[in-house]
N, C-alpha and C. Protein backbone atom coordinates (compact mmCIF):
# COMPACT_ATOMS: atom_id res chain seq x y z
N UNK A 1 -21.85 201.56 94.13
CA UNK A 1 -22.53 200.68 95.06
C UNK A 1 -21.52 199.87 95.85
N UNK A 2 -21.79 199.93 97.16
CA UNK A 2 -21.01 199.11 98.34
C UNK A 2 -21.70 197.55 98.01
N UNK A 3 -20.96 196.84 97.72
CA UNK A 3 -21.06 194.83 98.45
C UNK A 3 -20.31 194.38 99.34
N UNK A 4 -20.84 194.12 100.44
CA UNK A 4 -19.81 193.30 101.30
C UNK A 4 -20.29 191.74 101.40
N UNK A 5 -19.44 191.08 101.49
CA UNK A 5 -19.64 189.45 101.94
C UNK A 5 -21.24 189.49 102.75
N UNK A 6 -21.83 188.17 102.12
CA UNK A 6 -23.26 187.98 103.18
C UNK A 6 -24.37 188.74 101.72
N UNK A 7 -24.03 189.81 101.58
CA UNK A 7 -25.56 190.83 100.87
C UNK A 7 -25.61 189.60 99.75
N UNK A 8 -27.19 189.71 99.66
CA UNK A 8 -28.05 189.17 98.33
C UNK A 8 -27.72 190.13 97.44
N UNK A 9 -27.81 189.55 96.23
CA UNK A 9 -27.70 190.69 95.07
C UNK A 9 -28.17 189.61 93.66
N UNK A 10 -28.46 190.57 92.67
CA UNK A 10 -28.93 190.38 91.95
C UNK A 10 -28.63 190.10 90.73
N UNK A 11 -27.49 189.40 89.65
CA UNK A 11 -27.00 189.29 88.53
C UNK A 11 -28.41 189.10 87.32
N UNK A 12 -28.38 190.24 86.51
CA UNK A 12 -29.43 190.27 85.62
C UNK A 12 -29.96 188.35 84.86
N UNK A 13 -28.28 187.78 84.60
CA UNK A 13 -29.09 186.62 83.54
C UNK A 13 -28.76 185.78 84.51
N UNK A 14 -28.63 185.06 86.18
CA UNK A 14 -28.20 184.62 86.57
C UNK A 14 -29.46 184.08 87.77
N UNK A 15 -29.80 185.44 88.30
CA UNK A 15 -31.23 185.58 89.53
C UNK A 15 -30.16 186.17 90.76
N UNK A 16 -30.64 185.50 91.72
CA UNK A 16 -30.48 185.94 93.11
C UNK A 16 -28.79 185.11 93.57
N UNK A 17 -28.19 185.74 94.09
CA UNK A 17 -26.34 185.12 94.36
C UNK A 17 -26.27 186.05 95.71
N UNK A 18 -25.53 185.31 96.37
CA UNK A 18 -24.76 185.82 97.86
C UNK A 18 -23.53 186.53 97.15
N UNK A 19 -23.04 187.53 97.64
CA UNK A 19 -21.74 187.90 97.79
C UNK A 19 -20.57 187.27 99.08
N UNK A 20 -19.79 186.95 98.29
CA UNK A 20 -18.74 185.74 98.99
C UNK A 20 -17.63 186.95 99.65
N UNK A 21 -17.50 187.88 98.76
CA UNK A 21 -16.59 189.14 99.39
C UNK A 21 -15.73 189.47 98.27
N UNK A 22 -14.75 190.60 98.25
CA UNK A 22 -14.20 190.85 97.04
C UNK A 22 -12.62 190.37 97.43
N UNK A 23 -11.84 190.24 96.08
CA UNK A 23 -10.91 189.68 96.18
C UNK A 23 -10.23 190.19 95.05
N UNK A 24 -8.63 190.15 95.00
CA UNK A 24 -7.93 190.48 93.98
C UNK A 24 -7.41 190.09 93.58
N UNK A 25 -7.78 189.73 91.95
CA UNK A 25 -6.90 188.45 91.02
C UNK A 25 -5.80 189.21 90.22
N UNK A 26 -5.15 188.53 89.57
CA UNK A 26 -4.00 188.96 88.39
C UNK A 26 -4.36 188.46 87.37
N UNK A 27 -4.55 189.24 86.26
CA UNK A 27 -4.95 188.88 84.94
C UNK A 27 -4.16 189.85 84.11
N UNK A 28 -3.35 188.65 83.03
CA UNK A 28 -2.14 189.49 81.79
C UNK A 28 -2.18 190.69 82.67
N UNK A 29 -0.86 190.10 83.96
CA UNK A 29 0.09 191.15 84.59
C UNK A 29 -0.60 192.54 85.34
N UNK A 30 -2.09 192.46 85.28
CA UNK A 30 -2.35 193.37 85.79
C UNK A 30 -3.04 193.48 87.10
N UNK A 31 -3.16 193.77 87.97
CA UNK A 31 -4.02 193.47 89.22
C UNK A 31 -5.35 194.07 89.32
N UNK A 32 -6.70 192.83 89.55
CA UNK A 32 -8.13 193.30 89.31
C UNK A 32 -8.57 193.49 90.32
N UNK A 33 -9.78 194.72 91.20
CA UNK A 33 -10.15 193.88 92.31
C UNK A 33 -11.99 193.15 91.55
N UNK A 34 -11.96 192.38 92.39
CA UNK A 34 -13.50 191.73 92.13
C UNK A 34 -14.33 191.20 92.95
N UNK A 35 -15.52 191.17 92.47
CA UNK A 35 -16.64 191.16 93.67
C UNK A 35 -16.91 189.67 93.41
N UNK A 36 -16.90 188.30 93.75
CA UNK A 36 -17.01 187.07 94.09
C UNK A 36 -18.51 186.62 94.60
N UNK A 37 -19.25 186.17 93.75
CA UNK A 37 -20.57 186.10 93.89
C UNK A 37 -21.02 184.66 94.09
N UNK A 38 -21.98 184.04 94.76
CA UNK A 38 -21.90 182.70 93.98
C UNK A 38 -23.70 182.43 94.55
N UNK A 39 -23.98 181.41 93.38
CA UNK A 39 -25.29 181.14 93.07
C UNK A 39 -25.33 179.48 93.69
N UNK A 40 -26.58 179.40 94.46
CA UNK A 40 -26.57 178.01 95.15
C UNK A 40 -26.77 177.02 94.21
N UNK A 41 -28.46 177.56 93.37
CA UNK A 41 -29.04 176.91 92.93
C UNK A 41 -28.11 175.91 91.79
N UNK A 42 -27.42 176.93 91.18
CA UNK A 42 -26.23 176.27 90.21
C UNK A 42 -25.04 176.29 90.45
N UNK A 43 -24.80 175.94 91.43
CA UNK A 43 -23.62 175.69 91.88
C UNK A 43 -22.48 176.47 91.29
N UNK A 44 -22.84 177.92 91.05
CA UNK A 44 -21.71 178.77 90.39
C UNK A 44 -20.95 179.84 91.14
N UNK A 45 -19.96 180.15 90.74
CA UNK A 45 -19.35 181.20 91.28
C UNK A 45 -18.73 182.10 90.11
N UNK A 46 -19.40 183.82 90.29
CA UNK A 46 -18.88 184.60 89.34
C UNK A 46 -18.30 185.48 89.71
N UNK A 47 -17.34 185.81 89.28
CA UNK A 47 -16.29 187.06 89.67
C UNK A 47 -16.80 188.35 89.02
N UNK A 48 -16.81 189.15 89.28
CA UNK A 48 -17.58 190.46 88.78
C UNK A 48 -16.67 191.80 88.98
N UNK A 49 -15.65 192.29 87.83
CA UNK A 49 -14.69 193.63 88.05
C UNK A 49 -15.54 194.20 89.00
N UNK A 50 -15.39 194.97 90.13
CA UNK A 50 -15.72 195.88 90.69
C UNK A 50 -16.03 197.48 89.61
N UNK A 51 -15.00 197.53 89.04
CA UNK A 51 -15.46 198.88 88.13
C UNK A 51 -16.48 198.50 87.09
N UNK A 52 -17.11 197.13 86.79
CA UNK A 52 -17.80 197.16 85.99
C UNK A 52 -19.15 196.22 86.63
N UNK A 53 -19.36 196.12 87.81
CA UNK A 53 -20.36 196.08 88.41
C UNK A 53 -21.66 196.58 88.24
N UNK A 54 -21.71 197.57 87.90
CA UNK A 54 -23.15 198.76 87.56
C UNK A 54 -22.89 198.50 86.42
N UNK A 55 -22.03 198.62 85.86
CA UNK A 55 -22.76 198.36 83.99
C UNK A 55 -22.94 196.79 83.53
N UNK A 56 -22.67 195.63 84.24
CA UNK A 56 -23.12 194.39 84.05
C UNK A 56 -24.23 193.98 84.61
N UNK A 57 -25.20 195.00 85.58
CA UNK A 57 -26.58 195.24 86.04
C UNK A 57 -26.36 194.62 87.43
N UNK A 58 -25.15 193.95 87.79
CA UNK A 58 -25.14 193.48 89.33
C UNK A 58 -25.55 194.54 90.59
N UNK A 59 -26.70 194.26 91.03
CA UNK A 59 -27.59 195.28 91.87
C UNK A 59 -27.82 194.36 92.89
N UNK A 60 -27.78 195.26 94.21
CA UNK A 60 -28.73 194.34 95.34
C UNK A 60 -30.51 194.38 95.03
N UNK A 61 -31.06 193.76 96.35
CA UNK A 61 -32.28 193.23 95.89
C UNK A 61 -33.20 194.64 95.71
N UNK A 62 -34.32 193.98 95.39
CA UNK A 62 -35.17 195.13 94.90
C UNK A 62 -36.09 195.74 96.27
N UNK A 63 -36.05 197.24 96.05
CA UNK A 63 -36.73 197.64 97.39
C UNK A 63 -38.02 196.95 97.68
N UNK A 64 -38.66 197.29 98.83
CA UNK A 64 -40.15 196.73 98.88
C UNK A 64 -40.54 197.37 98.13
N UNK A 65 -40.59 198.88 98.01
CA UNK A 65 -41.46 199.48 97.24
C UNK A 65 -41.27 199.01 95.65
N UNK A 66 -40.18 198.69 95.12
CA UNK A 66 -40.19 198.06 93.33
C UNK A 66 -40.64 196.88 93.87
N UNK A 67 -40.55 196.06 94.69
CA UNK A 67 -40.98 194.51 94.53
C UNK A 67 -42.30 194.30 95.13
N UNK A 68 -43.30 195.70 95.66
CA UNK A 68 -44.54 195.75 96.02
C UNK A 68 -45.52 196.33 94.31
N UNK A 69 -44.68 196.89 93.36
CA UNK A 69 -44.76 197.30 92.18
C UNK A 69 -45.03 196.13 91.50
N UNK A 70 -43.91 195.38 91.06
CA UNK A 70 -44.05 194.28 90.75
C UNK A 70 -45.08 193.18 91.05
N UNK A 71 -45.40 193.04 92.43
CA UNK A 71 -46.29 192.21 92.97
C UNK A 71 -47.78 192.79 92.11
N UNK A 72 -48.43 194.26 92.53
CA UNK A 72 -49.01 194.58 91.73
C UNK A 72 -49.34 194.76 90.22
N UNK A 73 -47.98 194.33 89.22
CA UNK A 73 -48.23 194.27 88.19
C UNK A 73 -48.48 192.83 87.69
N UNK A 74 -48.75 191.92 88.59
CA UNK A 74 -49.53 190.29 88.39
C UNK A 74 -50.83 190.56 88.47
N UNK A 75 -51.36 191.40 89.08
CA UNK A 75 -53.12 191.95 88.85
C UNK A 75 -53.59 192.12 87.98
N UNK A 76 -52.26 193.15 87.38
CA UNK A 76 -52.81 193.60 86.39
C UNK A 76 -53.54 192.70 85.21
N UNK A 77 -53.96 193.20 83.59
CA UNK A 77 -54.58 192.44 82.82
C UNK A 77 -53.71 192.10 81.46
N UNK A 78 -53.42 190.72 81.78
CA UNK A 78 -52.01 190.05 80.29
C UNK A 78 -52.32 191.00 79.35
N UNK A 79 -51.16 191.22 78.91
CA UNK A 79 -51.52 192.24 77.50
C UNK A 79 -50.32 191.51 76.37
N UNK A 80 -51.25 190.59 75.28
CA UNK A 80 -50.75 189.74 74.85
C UNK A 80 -50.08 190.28 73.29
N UNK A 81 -49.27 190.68 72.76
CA UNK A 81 -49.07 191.41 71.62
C UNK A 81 -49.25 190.34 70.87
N UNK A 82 -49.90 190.84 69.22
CA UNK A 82 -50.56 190.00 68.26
C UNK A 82 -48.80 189.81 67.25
N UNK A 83 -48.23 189.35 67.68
CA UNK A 83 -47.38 188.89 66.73
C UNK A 83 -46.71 187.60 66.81
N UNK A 84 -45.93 187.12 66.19
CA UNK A 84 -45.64 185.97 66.24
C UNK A 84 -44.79 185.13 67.25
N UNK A 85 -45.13 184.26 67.96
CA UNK A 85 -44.53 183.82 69.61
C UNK A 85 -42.85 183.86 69.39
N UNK A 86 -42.44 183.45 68.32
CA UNK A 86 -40.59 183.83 68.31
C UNK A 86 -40.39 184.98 68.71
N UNK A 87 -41.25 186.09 68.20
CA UNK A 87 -40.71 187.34 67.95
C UNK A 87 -41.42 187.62 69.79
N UNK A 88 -42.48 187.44 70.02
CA UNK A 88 -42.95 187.66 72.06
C UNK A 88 -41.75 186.64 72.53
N UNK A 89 -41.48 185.52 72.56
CA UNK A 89 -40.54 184.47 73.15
C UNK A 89 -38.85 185.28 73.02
N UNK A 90 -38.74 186.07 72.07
CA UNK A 90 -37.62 186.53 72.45
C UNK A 90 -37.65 188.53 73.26
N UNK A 91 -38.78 188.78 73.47
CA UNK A 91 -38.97 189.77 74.15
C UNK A 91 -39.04 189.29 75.40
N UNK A 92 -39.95 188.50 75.70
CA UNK A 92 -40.35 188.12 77.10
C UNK A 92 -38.20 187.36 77.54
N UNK A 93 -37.62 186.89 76.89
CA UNK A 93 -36.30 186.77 77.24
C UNK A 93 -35.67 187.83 77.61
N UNK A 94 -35.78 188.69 77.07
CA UNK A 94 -35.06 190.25 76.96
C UNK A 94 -35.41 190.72 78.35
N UNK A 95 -37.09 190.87 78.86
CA UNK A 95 -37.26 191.37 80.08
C UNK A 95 -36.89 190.06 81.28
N UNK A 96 -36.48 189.39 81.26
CA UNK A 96 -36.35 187.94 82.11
C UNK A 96 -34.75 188.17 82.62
N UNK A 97 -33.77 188.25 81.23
CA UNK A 97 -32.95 188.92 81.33
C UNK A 97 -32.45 190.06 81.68
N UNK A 98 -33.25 191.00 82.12
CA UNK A 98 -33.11 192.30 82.39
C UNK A 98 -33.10 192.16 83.65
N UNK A 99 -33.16 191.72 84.42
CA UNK A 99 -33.10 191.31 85.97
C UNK A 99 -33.69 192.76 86.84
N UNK A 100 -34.72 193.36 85.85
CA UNK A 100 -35.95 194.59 87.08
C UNK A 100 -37.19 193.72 87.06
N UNK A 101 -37.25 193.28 88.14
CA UNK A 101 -38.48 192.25 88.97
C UNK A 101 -39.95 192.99 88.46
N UNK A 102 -40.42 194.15 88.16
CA UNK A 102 -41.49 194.82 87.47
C UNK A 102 -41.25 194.09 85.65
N UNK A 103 -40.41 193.90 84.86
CA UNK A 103 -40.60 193.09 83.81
C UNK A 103 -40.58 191.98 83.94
N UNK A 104 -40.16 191.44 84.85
CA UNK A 104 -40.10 189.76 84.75
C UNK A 104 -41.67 189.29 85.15
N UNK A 105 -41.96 190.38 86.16
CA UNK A 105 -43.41 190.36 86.56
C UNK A 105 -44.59 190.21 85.36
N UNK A 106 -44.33 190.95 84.44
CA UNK A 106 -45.08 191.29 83.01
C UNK A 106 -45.06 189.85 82.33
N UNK A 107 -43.54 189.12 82.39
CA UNK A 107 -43.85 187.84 81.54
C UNK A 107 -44.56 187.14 82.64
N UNK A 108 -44.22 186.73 83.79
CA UNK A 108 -45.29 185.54 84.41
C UNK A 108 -46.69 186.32 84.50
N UNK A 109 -47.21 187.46 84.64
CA UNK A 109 -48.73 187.77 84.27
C UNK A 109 -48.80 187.51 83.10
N UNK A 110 -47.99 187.80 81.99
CA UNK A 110 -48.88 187.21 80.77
C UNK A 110 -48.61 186.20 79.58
N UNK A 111 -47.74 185.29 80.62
CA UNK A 111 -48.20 184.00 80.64
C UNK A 111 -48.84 182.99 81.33
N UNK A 112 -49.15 183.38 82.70
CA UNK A 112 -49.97 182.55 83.57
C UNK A 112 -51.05 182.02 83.07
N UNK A 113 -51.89 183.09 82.42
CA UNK A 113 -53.37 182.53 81.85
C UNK A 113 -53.23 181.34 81.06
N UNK A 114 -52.11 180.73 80.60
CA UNK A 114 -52.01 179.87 79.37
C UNK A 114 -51.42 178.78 80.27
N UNK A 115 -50.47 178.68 81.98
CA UNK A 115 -49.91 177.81 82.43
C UNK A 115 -50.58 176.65 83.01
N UNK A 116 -50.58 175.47 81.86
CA UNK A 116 -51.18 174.24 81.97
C UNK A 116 -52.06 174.12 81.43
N UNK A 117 -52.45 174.72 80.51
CA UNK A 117 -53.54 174.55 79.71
C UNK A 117 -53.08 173.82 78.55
N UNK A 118 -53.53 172.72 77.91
CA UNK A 118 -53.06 172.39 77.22
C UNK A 118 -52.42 172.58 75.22
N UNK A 119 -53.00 173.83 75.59
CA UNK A 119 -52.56 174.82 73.84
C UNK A 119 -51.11 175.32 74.29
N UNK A 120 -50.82 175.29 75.30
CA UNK A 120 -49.85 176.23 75.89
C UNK A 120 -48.09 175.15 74.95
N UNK A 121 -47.54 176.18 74.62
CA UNK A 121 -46.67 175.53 74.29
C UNK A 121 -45.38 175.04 75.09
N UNK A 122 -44.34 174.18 74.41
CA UNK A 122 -43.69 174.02 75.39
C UNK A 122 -42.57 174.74 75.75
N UNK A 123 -42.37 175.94 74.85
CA UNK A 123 -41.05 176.72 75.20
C UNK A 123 -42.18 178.13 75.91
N UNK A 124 -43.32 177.91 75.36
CA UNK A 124 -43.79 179.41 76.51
C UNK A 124 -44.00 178.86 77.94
N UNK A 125 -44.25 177.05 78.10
CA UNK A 125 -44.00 177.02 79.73
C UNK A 125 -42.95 177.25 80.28
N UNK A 126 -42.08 176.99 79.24
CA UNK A 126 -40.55 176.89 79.72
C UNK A 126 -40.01 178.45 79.98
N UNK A 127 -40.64 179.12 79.48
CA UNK A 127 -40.34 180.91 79.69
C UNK A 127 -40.77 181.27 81.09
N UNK A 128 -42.35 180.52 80.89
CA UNK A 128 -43.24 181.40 82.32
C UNK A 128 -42.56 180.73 83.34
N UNK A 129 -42.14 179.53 83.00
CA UNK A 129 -41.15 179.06 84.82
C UNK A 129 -39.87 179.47 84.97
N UNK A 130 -39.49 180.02 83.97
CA UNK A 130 -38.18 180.57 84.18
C UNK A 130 -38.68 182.06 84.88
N UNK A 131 -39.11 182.41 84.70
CA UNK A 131 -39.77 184.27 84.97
C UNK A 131 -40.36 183.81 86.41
N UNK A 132 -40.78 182.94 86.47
CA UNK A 132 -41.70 182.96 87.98
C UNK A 132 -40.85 182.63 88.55
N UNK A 133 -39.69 181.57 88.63
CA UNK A 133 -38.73 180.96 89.44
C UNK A 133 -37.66 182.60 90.13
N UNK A 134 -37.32 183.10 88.89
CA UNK A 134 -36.57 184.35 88.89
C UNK A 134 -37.22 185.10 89.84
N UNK A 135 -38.70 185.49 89.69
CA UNK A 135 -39.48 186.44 90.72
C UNK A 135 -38.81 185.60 91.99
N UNK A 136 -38.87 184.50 91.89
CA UNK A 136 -39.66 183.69 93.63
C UNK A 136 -38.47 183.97 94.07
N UNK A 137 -37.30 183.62 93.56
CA UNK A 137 -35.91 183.49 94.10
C UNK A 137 -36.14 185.52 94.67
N UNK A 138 -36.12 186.37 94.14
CA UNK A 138 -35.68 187.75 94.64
C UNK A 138 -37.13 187.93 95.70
N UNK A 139 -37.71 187.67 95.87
CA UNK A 139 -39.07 187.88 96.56
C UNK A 139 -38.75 187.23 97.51
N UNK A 140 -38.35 185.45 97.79
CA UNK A 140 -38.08 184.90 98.94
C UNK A 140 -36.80 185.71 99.44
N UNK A 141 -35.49 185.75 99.01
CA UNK A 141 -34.50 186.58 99.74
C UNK A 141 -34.78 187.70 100.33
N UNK A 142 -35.88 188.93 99.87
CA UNK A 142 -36.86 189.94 100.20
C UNK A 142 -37.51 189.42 101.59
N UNK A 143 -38.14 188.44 100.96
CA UNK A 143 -38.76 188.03 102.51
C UNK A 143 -38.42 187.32 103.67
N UNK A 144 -37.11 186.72 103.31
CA UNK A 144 -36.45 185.64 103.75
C UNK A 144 -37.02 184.51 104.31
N UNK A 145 -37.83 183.91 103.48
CA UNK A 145 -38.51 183.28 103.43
C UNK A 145 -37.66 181.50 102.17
N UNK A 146 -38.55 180.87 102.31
CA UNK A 146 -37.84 179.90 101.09
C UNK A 146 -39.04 180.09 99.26
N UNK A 147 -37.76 179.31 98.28
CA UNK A 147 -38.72 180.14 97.12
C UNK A 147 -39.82 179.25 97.30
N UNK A 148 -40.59 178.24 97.71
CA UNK A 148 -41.89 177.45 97.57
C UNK A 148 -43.00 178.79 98.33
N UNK A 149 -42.64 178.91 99.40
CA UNK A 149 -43.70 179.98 99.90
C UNK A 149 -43.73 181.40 99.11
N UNK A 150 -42.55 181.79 98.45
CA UNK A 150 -42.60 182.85 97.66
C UNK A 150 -43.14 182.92 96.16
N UNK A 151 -43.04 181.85 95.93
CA UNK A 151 -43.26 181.21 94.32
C UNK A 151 -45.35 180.87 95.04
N UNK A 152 -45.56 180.61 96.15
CA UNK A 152 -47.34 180.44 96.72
C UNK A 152 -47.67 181.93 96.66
N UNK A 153 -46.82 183.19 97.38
CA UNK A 153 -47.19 183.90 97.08
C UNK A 153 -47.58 184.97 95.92
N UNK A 154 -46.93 184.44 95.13
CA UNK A 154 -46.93 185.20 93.43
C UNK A 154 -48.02 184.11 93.19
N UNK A 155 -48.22 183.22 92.96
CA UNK A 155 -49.63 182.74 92.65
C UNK A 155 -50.99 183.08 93.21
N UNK A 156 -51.07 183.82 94.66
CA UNK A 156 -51.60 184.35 95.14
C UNK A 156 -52.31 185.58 94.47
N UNK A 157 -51.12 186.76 94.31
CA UNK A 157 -51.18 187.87 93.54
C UNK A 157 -51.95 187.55 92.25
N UNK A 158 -51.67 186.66 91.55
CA UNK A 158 -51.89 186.19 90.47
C UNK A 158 -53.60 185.25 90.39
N UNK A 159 -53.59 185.03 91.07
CA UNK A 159 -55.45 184.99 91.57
C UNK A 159 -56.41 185.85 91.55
N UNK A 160 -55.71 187.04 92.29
CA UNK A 160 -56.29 188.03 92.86
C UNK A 160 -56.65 188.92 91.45
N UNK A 161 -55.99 188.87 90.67
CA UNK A 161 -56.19 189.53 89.34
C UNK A 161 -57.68 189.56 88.95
């Protein structure tokens, strides 16, 4: 995969980052090149080997067609597995982490039904806004739009269910 300076892209545990451009550091004597990423929201900047780019999941954004997928899988109907919320709370991490916008989609559908209700706990709100924030951020860059109108439109989808 080509990055040049300017492209959105996608760091799996991170969300949505600009590419700043690649650059070549020296590390124990050896010369790296690397792809220079940086995230607004947290004020970060990550260097990313170029040869290990694809296997650290750093991808540009998601086509319309996966992020029209995704949109459609907020319709769909929560499918809540009967086991114990540690053991869902660390799955629903796993797909959040996985940075493909069709799983992250799966945790904010099926946790929405529970967001603000007051049984709802406080680390599963703390999941479903992490998962929806994650959607809004790759959906607004998609649309180029800002995440408040993108984060209205996934609630939208999420109506429509």
């Amino acid at each position: 995969m080509e990055f040049k300076a300017g492209d959105h892209v996608v760091y799996p545990t991170h969300g949505v980052g600009t590419v700043q451009g690649i650059e070549t550091m020296s590390a124990a004597g050896h010369s790296l090149q690397v792809i220079v990423v940086t995230f607004d929201e947290n004020r970060m900047t990550l260097r990313v080997p170029v040869g290990k780019a694809s296997s650290s999941g750093l991808r540009k954004l998601a086509s319309d067609e996966a992020m029209k997928e995704a949109l459609d899988t907020l319709k769909g109907r929560a499918r809540i597995k009967r086991t114990m919320w540690s053991r869902r709370a660390q799955e629903y991490e796993a797909k959040i982490n996985s940075g493909d916008p069709i799983q992250i989609a799966e945790v904010v559908r099926d946790l929405h039904r529970n967001a603000g209700q007051p049984d709802q706990s406080f680390s599963e709100r703390q999941i479903y806004e992490q998962a929806l924030d994650r959607l809004a951020a790759e959906l607004a860059a998609i649309d180029r739009t800002d995440k408040a109108a993108a984060t209205e439109k996934l609630l939208q989808h999420l109506k429509a269910a």
